[in-house]
C-alpha atoms as a PDB file:
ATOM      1  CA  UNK A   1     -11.148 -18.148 -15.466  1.00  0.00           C
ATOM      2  CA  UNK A   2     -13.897 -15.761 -16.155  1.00  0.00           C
ATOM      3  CA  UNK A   3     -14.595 -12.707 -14.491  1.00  0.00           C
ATOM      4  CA  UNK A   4     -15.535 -12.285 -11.145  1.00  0.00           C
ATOM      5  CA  UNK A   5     -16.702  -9.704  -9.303  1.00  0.00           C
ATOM      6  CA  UNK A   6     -14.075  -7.523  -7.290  1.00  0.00           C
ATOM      7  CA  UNK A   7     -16.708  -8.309  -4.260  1.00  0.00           C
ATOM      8  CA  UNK A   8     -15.746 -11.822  -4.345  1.00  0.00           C
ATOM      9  CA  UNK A   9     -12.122 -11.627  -4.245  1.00  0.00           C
ATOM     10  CA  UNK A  10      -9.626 -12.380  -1.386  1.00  0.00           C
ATOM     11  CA  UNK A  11      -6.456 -11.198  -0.478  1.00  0.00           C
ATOM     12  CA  UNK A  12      -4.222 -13.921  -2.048  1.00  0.00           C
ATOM     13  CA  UNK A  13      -6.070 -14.180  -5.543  1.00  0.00           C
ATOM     14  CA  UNK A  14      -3.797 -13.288  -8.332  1.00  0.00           C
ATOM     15  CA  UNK A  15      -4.799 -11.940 -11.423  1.00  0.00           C
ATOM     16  CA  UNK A  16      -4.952 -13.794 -14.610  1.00  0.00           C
ATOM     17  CA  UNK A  17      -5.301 -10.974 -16.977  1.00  0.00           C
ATOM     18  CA  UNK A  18      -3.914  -7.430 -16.715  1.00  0.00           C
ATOM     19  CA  UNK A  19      -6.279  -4.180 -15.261  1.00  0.00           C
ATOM     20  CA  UNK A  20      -6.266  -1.352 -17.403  1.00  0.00           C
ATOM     21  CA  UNK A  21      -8.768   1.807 -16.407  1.00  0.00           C
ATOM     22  CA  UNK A  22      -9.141   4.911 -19.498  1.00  0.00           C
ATOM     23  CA  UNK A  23      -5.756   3.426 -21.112  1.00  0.00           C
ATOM     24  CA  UNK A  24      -3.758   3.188 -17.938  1.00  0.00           C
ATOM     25  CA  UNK A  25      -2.593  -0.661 -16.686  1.00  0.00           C
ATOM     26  CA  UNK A  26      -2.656  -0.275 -13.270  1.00  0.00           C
ATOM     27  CA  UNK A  27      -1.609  -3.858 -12.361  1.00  0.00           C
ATOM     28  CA  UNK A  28      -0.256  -6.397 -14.868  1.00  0.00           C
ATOM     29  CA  UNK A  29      -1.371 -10.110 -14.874  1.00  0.00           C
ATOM     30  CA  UNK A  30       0.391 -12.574 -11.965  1.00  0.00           C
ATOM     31  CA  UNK A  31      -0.201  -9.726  -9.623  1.00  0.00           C
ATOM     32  CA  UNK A  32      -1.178 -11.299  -6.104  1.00  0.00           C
ATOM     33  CA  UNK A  33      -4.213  -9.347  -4.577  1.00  0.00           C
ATOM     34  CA  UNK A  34      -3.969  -7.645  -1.297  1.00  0.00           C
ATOM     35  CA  UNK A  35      -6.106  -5.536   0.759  1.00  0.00           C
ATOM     36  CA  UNK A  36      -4.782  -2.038  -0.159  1.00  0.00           C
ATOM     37  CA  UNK A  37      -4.892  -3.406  -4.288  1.00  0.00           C
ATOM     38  CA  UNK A  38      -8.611  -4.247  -3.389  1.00  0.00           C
ATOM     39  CA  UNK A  39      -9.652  -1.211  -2.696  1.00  0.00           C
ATOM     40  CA  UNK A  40      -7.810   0.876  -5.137  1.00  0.00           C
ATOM     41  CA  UNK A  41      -9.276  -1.326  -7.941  1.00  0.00           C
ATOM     42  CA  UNK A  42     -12.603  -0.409  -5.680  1.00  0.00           C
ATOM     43  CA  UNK A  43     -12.143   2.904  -5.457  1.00  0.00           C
ATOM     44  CA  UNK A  44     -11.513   3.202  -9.004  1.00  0.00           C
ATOM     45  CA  UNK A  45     -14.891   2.195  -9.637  1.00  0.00           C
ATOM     46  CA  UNK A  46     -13.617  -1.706 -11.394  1.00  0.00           C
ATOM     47  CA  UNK A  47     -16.675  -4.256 -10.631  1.00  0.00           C
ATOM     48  CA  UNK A  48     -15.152  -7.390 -12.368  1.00  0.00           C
ATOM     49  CA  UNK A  49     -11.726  -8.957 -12.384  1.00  0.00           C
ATOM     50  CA  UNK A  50      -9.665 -11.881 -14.254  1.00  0.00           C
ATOM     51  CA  UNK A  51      -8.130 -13.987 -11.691  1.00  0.00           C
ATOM     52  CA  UNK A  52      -6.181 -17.873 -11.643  1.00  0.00           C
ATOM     53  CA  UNK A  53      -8.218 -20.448 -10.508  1.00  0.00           C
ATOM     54  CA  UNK A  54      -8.102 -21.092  -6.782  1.00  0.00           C
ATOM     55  CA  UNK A  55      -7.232 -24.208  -6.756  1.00  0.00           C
ATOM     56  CA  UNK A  56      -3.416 -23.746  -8.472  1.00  0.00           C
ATOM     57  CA  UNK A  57      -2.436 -21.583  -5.782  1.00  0.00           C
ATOM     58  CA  UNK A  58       1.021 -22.473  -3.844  1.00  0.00           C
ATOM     59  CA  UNK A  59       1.370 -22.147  -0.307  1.00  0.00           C
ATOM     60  CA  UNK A  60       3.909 -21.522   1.817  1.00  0.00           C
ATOM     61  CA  UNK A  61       5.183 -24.589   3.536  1.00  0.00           C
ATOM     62  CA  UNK A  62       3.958 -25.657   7.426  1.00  0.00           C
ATOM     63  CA  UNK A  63       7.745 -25.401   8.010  1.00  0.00           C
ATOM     64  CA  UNK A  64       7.481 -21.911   6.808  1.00  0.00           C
ATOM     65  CA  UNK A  65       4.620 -20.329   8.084  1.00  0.00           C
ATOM     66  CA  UNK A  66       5.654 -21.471  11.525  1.00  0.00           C
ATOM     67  CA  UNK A  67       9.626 -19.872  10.892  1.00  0.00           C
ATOM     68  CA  UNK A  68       7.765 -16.616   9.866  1.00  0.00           C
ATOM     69  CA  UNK A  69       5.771 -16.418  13.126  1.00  0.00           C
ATOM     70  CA  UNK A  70       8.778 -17.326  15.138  1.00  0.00           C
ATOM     71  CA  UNK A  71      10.572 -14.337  13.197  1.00  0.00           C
ATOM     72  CA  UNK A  72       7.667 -12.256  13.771  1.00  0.00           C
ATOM     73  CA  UNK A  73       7.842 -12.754  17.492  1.00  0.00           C
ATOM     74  CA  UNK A  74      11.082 -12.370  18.033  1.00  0.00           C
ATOM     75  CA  UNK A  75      11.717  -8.847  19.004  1.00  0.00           C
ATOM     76  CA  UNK A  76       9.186  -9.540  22.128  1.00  0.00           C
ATOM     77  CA  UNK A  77      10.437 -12.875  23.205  1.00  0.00           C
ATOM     78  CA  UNK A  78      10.688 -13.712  26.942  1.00  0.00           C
ATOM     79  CA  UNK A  79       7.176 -11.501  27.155  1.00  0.00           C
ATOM     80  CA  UNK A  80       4.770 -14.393  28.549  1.00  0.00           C
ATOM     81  CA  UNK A  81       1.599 -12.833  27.040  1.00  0.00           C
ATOM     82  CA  UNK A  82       3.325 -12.274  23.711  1.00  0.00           C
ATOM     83  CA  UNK A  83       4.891 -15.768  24.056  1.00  0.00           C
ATOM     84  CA  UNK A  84       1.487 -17.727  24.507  1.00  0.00           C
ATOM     85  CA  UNK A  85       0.056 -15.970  21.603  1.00  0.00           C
ATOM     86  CA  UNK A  86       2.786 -16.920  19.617  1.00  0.00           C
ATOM     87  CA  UNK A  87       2.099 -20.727  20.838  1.00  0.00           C
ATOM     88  CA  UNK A  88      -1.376 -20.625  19.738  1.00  0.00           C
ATOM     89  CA  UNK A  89      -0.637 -19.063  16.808  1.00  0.00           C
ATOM     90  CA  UNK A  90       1.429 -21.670  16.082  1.00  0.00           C
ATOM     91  CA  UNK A  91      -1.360 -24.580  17.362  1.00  0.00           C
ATOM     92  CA  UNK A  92      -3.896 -23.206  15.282  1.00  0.00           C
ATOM     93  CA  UNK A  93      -1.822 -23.620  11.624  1.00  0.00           C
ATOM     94  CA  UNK A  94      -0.425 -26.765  12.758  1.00  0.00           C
ATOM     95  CA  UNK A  95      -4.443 -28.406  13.536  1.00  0.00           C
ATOM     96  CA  UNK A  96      -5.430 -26.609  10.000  1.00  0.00           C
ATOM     97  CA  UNK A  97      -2.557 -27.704   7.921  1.00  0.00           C
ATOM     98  CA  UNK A  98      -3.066 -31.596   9.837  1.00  0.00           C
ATOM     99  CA  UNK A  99      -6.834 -31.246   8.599  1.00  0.00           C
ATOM    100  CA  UNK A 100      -5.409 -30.305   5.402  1.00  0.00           C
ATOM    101  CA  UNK A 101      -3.759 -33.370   4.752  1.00  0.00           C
ATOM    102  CA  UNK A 102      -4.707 -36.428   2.646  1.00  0.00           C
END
């Protein structure tokens, strides 16, 4: 993929090509973006990126995202407040992935 500007990236892009700033790689190519890289790479004055075309990305199973937010819940279970955000956590992936579907 060409370039694209470091504006225009998401947490969840991975790079395609390594970064390297005066000699120095400071993240190798496969890396998966996240917030904190973002701003490094911003703060270190880099304007334009490689990264993989969005559309080959792999994600994480319905099955799995739901597990994860059961796991992530579960040290304040039984805590109705933290229990019905945890349902409509739950409600909101399951209507996106459904809309998601062929």
């Amino acid at each position: 993929m060409p370039k694209v500007k470091l504006t225009t990236v998401v947490e969840g892009d991975i790079l395609s090509g390594d970064v390297v700033v005066e000699d120095t790689m400071l993240f190798e190519a496969g890396t998966v973006l996240v917030p904190k890289t973002i701003r490094i790479l911003d703060i270190l004055g880099v304007r334009l990126i490689d990264i993989e075309p969005r559309l080959r990305r792999v994600f994480a199973s319905t099955a799995d995202v739901v597990a994860n937010i059961d796991e992530r819940f579960s040290y304040v279970a039984g805590d109705p407040f933290m229990d019905a955000l945890k349902n409509t956590l739950k409600d909101i992936i399951l209507t996106l992935r459904a809309r998601e579907m062929p």
